[in-house]
PDB file of N, CA and C in Angstrom:
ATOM      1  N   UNK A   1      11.979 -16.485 -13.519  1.00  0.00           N
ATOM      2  CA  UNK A   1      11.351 -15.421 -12.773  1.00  0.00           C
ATOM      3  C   UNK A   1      11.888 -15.442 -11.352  1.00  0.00           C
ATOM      4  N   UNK A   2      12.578 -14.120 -10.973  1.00  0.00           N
ATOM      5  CA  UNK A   2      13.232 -14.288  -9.370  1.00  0.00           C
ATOM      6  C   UNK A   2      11.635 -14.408  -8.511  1.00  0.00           C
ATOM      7  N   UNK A   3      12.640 -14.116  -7.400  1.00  0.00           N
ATOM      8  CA  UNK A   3      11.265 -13.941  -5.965  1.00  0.00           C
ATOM      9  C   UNK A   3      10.625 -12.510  -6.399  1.00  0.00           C
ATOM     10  N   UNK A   4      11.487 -11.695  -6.041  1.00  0.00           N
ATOM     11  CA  UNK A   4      10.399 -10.117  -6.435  1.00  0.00           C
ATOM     12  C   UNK A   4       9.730 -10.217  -7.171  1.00  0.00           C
ATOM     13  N   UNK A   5       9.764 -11.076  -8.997  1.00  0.00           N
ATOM     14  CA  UNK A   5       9.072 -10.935  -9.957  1.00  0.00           C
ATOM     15  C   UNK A   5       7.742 -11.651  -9.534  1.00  0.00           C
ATOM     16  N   UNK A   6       8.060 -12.886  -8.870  1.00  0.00           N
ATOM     17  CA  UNK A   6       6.680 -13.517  -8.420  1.00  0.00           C
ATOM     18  C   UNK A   6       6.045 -12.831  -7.237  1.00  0.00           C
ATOM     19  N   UNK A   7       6.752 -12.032  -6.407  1.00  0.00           N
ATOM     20  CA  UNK A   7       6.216 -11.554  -5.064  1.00  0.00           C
ATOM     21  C   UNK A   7       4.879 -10.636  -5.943  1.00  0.00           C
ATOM     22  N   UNK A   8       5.825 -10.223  -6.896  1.00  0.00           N
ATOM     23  CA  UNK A   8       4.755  -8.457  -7.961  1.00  0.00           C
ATOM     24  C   UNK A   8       3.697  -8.956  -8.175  1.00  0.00           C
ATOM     25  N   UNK A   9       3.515 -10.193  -8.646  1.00  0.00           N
ATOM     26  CA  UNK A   9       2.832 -10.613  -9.561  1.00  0.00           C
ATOM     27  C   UNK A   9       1.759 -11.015  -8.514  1.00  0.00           C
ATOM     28  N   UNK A  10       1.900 -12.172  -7.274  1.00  0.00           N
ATOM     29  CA  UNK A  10       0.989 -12.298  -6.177  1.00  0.00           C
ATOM     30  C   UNK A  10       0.549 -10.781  -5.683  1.00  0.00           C
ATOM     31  N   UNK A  11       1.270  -9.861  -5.784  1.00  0.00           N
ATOM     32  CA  UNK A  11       0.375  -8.390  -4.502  1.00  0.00           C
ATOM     33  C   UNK A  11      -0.465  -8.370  -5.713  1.00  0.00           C
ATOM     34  N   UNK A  12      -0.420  -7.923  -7.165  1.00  0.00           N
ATOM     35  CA  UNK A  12      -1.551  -7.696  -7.656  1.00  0.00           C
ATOM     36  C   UNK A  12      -2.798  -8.592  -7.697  1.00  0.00           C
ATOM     37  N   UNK A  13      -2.225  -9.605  -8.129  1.00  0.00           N
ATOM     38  CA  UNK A  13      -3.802 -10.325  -7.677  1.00  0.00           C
ATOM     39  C   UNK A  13      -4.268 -10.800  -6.496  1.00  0.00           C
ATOM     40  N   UNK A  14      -3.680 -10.157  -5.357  1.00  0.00           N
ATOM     41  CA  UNK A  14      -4.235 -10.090  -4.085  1.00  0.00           C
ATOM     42  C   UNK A  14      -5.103  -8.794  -3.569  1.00  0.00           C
ATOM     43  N   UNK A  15      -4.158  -7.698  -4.368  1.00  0.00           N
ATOM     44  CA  UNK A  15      -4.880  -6.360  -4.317  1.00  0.00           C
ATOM     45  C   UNK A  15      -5.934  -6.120  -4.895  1.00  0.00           C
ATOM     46  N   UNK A  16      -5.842  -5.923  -6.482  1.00  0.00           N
ATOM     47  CA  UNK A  16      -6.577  -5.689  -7.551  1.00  0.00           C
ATOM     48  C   UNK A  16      -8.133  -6.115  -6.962  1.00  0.00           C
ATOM     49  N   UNK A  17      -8.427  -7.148  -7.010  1.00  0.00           N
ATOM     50  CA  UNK A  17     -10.001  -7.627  -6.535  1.00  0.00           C
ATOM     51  C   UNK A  17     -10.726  -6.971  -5.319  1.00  0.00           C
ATOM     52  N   UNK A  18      -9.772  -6.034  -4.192  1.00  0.00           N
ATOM     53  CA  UNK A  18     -10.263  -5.714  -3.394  1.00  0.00           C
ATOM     54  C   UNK A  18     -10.760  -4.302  -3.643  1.00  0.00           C
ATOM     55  N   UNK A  19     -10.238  -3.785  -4.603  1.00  0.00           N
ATOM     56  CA  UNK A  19     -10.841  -2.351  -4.808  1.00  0.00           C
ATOM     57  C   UNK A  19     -12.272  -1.984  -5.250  1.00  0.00           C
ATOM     58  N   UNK A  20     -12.423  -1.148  -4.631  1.00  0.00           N
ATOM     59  CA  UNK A  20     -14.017  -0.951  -5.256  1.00  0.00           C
ATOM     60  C   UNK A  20     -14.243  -0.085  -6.022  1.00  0.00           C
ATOM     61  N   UNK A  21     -15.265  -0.038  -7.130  1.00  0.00           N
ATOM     62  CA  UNK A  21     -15.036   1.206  -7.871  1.00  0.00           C
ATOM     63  C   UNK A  21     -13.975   1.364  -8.963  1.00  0.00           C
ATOM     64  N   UNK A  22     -14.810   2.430 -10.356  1.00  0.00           N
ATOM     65  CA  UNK A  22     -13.574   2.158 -11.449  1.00  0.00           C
ATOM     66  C   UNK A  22     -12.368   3.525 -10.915  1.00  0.00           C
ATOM     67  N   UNK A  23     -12.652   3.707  -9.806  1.00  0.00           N
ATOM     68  CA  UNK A  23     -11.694   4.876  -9.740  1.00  0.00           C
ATOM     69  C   UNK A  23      -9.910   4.664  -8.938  1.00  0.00           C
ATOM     70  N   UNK A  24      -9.972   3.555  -9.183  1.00  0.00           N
ATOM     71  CA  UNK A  24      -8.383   2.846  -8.589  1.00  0.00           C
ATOM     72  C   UNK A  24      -7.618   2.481 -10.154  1.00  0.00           C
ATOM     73  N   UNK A  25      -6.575   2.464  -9.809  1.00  0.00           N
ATOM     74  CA  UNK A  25      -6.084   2.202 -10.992  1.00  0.00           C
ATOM     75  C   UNK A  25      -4.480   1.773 -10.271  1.00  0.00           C
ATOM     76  N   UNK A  26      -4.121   0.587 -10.263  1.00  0.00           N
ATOM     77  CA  UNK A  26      -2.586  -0.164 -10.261  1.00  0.00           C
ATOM     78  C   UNK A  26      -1.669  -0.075 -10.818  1.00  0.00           C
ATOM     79  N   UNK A  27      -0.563   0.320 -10.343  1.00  0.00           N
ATOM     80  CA  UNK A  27       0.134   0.903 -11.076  1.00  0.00           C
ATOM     81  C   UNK A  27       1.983   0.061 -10.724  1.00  0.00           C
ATOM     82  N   UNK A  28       2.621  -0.828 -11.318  1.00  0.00           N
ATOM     83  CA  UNK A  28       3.544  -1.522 -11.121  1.00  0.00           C
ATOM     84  C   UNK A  28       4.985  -0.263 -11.158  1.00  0.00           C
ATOM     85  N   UNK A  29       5.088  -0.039  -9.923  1.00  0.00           N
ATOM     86  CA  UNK A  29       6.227   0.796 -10.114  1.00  0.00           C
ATOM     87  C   UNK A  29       7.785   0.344 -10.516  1.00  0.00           C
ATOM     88  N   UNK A  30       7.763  -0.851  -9.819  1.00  0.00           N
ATOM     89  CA  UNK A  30       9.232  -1.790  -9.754  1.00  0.00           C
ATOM     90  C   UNK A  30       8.316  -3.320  -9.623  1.00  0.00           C
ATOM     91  N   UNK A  31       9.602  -4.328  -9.301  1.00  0.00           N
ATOM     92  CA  UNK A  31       9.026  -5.444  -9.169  1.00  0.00           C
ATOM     93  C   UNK A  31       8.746  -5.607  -7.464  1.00  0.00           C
ATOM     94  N   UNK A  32       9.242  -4.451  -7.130  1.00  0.00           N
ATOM     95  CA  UNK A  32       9.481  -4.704  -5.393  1.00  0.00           C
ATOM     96  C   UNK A  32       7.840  -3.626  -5.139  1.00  0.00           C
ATOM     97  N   UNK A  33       7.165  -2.878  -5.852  1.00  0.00           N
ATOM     98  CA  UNK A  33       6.382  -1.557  -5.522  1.00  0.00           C
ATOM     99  C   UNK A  33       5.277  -1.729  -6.724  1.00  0.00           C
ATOM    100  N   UNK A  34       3.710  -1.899  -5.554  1.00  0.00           N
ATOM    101  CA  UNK A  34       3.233  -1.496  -6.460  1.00  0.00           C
ATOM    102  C   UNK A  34       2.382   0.035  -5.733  1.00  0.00           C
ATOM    103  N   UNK A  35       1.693   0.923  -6.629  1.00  0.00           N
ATOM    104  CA  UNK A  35       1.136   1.716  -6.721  1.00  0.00           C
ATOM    105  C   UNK A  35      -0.061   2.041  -7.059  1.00  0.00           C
ATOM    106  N   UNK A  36      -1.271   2.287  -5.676  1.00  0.00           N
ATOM    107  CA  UNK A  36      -2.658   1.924  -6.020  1.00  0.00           C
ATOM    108  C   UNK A  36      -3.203   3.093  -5.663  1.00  0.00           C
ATOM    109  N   UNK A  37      -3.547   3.836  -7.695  1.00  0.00           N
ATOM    110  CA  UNK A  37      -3.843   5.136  -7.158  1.00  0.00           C
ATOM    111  C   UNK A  37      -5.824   5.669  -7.327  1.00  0.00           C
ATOM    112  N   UNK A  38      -5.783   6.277  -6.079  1.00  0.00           N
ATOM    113  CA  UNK A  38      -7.327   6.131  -5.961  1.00  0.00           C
ATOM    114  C   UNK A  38      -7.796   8.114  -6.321  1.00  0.00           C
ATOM    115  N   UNK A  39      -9.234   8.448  -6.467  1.00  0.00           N
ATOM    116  CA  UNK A  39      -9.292   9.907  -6.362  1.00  0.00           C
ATOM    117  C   UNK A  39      -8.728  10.520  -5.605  1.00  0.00           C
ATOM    118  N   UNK A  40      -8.823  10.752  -4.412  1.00  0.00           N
ATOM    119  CA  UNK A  40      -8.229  11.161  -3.143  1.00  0.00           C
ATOM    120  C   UNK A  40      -6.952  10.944  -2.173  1.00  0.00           C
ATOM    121  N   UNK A  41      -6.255   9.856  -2.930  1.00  0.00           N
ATOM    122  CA  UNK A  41      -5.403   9.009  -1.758  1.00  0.00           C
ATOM    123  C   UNK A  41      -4.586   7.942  -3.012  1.00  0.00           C
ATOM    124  N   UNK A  42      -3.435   7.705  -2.698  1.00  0.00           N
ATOM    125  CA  UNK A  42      -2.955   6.980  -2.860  1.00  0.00           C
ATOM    126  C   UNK A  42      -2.320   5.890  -1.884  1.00  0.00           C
ATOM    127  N   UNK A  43      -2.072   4.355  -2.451  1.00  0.00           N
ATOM    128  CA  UNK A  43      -1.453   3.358  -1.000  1.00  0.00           C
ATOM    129  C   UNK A  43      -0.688   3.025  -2.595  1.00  0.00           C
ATOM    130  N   UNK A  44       0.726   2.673  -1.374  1.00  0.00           N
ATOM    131  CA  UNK A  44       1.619   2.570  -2.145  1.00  0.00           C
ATOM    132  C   UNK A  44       2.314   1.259  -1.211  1.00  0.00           C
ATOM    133  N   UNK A  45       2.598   0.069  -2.122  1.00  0.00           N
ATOM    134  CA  UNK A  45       2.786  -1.565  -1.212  1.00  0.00           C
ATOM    135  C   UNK A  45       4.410  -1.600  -1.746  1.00  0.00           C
ATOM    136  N   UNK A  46       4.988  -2.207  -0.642  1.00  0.00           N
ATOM    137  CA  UNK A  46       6.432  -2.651  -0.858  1.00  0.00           C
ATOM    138  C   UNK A  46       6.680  -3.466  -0.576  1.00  0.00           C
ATOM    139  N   UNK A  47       7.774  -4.216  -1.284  1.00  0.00           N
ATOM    140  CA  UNK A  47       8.155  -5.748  -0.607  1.00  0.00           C
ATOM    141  C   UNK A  47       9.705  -4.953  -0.132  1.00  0.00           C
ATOM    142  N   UNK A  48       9.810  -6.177   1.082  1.00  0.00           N
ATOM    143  CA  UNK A  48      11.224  -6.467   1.452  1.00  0.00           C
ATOM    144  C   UNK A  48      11.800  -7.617   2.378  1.00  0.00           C
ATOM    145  N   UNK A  49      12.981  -7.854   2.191  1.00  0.00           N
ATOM    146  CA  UNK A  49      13.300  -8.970   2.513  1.00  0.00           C
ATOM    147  C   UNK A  49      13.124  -8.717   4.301  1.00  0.00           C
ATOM    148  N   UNK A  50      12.556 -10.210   4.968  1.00  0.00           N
ATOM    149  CA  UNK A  50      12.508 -10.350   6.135  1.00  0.00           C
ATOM    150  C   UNK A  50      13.557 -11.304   6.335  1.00  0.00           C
ATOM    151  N   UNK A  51      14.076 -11.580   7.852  1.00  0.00           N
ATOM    152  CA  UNK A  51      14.875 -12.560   8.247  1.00  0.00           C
ATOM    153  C   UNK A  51      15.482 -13.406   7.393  1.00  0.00           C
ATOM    154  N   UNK A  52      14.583 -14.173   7.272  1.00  0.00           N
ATOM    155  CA  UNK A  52      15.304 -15.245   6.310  1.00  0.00           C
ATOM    156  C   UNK A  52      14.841 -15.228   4.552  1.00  0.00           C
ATOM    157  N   UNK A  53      14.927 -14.029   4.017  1.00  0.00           N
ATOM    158  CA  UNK A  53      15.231 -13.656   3.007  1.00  0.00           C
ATOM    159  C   UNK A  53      13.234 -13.906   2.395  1.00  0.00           C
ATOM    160  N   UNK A  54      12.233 -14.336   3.316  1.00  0.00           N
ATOM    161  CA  UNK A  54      10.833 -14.363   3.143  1.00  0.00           C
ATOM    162  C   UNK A  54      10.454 -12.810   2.763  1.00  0.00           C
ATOM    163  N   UNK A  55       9.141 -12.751   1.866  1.00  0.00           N
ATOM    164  CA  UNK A  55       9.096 -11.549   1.589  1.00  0.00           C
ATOM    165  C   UNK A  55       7.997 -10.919   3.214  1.00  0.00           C
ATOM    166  N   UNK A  56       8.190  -9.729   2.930  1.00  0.00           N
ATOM    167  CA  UNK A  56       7.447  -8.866   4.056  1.00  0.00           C
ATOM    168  C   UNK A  56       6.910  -7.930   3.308  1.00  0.00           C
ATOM    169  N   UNK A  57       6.130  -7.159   4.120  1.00  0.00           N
ATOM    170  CA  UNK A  57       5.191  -6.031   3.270  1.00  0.00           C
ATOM    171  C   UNK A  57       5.077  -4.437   4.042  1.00  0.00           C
ATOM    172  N   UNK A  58       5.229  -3.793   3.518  1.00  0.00           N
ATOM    173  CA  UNK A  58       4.901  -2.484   4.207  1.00  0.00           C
ATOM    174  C   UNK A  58       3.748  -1.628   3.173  1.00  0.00           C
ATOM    175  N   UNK A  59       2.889  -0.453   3.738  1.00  0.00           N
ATOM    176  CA  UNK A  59       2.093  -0.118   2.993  1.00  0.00           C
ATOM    177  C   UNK A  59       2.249   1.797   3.743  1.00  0.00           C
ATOM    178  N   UNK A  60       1.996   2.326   2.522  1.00  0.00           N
ATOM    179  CA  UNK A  60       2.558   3.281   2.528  1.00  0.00           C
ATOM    180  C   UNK A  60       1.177   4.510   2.164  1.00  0.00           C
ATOM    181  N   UNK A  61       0.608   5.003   2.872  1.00  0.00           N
ATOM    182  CA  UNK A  61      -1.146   5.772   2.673  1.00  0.00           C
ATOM    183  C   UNK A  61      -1.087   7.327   2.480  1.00  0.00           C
ATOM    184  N   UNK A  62      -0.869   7.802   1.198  1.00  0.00           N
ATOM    185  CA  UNK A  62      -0.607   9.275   0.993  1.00  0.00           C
ATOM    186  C   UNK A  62      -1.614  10.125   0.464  1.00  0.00           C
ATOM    187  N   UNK A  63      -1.775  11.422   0.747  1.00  0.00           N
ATOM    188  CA  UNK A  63      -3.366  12.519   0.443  1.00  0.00           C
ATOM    189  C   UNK A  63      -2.784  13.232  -0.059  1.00  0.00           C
ATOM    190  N   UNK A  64      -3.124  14.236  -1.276  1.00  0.00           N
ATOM    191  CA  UNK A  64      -2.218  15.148  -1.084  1.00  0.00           C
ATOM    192  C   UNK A  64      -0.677  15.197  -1.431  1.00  0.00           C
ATOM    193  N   UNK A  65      -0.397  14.428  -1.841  1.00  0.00           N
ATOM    194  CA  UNK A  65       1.370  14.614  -1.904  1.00  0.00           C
ATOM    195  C   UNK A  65       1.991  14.328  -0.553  1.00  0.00           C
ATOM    196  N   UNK A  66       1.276  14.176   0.250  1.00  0.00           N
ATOM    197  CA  UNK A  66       2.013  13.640   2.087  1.00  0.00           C
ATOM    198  C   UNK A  66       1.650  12.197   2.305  1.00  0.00           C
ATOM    199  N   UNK A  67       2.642  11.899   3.283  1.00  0.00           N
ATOM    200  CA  UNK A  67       2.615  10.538   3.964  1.00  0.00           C
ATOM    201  C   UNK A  67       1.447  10.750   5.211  1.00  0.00           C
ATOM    202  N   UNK A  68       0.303  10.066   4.744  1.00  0.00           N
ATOM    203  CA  UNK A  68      -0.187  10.349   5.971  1.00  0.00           C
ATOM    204  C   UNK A  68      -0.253   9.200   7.056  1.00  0.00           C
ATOM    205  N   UNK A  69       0.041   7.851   6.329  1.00  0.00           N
ATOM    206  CA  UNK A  69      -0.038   6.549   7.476  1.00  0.00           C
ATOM    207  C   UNK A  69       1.242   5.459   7.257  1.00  0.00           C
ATOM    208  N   UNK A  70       2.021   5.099   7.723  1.00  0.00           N
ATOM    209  CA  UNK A  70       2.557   3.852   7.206  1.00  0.00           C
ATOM    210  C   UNK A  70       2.167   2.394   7.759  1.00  0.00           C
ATOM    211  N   UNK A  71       2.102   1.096   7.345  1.00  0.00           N
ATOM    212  CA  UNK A  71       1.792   0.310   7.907  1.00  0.00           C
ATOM    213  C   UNK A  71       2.261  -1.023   8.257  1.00  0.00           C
ATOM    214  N   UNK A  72       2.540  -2.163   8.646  1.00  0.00           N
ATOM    215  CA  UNK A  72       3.346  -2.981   8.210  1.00  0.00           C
ATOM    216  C   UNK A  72       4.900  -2.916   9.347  1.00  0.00           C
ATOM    217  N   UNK A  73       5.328  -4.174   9.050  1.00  0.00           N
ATOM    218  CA  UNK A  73       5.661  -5.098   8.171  1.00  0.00           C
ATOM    219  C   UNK A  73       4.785  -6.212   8.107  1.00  0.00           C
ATOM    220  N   UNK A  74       3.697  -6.329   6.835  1.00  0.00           N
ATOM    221  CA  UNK A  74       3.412  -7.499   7.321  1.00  0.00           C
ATOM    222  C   UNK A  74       3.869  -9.349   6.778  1.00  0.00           C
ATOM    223  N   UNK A  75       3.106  -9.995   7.056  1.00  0.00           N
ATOM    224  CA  UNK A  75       4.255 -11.430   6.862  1.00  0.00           C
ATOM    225  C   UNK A  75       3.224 -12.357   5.765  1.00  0.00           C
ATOM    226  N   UNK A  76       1.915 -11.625   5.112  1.00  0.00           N
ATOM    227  CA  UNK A  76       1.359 -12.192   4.316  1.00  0.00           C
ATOM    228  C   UNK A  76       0.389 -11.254   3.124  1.00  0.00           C
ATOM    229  N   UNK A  77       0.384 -11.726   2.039  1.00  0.00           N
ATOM    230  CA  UNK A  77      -0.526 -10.822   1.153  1.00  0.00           C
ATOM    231  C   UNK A  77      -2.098 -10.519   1.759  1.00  0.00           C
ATOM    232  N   UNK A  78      -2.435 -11.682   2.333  1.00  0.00           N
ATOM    233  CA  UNK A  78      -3.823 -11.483   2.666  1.00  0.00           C
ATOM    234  C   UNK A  78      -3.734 -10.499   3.618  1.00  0.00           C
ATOM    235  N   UNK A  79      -2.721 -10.167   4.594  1.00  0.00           N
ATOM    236  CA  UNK A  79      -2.855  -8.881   5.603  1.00  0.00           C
ATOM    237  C   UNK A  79      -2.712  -7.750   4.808  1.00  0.00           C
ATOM    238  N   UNK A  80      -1.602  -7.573   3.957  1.00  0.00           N
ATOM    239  CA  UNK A  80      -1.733  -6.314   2.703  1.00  0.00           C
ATOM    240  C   UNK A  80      -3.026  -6.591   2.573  1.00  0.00           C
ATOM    241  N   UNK A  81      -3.806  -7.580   1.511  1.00  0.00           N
ATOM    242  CA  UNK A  81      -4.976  -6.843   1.176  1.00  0.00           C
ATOM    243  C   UNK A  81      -6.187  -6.851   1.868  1.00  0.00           C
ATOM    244  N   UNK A  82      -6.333  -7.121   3.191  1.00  0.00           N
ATOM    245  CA  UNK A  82      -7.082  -6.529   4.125  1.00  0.00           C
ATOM    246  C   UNK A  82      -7.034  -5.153   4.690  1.00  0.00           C
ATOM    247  N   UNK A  83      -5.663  -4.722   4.689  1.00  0.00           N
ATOM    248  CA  UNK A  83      -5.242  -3.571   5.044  1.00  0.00           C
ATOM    249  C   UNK A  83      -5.545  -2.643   3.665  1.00  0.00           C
ATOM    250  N   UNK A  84      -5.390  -2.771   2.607  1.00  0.00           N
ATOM    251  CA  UNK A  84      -5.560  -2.351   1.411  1.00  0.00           C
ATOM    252  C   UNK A  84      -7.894  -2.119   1.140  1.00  0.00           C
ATOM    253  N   UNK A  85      -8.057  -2.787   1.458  1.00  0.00           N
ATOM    254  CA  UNK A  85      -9.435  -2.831   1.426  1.00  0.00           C
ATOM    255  C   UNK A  85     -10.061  -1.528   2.733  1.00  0.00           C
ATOM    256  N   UNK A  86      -8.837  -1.790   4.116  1.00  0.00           N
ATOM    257  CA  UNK A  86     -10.056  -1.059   5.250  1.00  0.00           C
ATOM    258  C   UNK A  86      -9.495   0.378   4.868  1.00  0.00           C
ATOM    259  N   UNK A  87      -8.694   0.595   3.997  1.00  0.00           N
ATOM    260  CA  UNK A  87      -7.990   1.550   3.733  1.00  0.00           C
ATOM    261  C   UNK A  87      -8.647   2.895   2.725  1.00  0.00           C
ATOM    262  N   UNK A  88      -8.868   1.737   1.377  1.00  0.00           N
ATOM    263  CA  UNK A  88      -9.582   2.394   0.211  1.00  0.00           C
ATOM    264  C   UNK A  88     -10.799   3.437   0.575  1.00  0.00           C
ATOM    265  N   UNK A  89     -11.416   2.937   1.850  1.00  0.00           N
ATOM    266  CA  UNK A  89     -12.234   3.708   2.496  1.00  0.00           C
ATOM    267  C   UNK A  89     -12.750   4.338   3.189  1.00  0.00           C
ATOM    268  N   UNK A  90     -11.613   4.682   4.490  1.00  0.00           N
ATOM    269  CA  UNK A  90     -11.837   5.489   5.480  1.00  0.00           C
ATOM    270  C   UNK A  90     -11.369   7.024   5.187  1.00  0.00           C
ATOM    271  N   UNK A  91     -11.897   7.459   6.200  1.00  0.00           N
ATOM    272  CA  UNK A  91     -11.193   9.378   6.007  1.00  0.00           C
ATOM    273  C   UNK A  91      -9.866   9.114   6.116  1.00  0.00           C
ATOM    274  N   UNK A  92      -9.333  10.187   5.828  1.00  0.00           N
ATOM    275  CA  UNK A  92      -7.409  10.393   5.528  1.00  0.00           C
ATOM    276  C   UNK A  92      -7.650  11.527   6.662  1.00  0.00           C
ATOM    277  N   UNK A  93      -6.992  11.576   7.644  1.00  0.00           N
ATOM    278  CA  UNK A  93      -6.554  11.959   8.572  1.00  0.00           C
ATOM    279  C   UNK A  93      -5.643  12.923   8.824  1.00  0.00           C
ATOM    280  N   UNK A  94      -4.824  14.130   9.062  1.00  0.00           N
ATOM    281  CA  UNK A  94      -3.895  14.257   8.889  1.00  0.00           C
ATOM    282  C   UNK A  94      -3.212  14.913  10.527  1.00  0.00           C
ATOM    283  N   UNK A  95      -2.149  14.676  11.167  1.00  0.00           N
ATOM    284  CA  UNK A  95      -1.386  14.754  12.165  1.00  0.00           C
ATOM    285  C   UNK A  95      -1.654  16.216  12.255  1.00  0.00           C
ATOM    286  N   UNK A  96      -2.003  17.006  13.344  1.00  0.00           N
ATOM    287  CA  UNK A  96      -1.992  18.551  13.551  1.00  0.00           C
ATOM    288  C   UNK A  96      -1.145  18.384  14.528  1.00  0.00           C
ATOM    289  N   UNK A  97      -0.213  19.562  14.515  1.00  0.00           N
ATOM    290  CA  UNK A  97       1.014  19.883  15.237  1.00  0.00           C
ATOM    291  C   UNK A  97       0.499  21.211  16.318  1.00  0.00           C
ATOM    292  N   UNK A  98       1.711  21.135  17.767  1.00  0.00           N
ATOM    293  CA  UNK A  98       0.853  21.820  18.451  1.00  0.00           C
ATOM    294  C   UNK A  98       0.805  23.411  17.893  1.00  0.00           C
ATOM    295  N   UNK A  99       1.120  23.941  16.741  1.00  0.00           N
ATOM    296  CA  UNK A  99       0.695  25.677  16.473  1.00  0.00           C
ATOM    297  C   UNK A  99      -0.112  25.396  15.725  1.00  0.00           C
ATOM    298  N   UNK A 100      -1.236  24.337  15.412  1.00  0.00           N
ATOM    299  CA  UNK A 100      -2.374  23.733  14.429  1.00  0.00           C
ATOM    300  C   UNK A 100      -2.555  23.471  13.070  1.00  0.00           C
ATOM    301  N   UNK A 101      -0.812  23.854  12.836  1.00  0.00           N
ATOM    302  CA  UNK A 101      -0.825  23.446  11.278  1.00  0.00           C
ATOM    303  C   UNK A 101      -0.876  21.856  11.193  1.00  0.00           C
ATOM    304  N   UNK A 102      -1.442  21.145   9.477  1.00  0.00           N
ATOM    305  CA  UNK A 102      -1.112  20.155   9.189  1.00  0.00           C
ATOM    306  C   UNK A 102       0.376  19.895   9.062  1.00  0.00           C
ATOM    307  N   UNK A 103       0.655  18.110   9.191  1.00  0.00           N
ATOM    308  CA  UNK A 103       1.860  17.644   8.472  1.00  0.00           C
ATOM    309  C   UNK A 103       1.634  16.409   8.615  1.00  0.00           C
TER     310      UNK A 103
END
């Protein structure tokens, strides 16, 4: 089993337990991506190599079919799934531009 295969395998059972509710559902996109899709929102977690080839994390918060937050890099699972937890539950936000449309 490489690093990515074990990195996959730690985000889920770092993630998975933090969700609340049967309305999440995990979704292993690659060994580098997973995909945590909720009613309203999806967060979408990535690994990638840091400095010295350690994994790192970015998290990726979409409504809608848009990017509405990115987050990260961070340098441990427990910050993904803290970030993954304050996430599952706040309002989704979205950037208004100055003629007041969304993007």
């Amino acid at each position: 089993m490489g690093q990515s295969d074990t990195a996959s395998a730690r985000l889920r059972e770092h993630v998975a337990p933090v969700l609340e509710g049967d309305d999440w559902e995990c979704v292993d996109e690659s060994p580098d991506r997973l995909r945590v899709e909720g009613s309203d929102r999806t967060l979408v977690v990535d690994r990638h190599d840091g400095p010295g080839r350690e994994s790192r994390w970015s998290l990726t918060l979409r409504a809608d079919g848009a990017t509405v937050g990115k987050f990260g890099r961070f340098e441990s699972l427990d910050e993904v799934r803290a970030q993954v937890s304050a996430l599952q539950g706040t309002d989704v936000r979205y950037t208004v531009c100055c003629d007041g449309e969304r993007s």
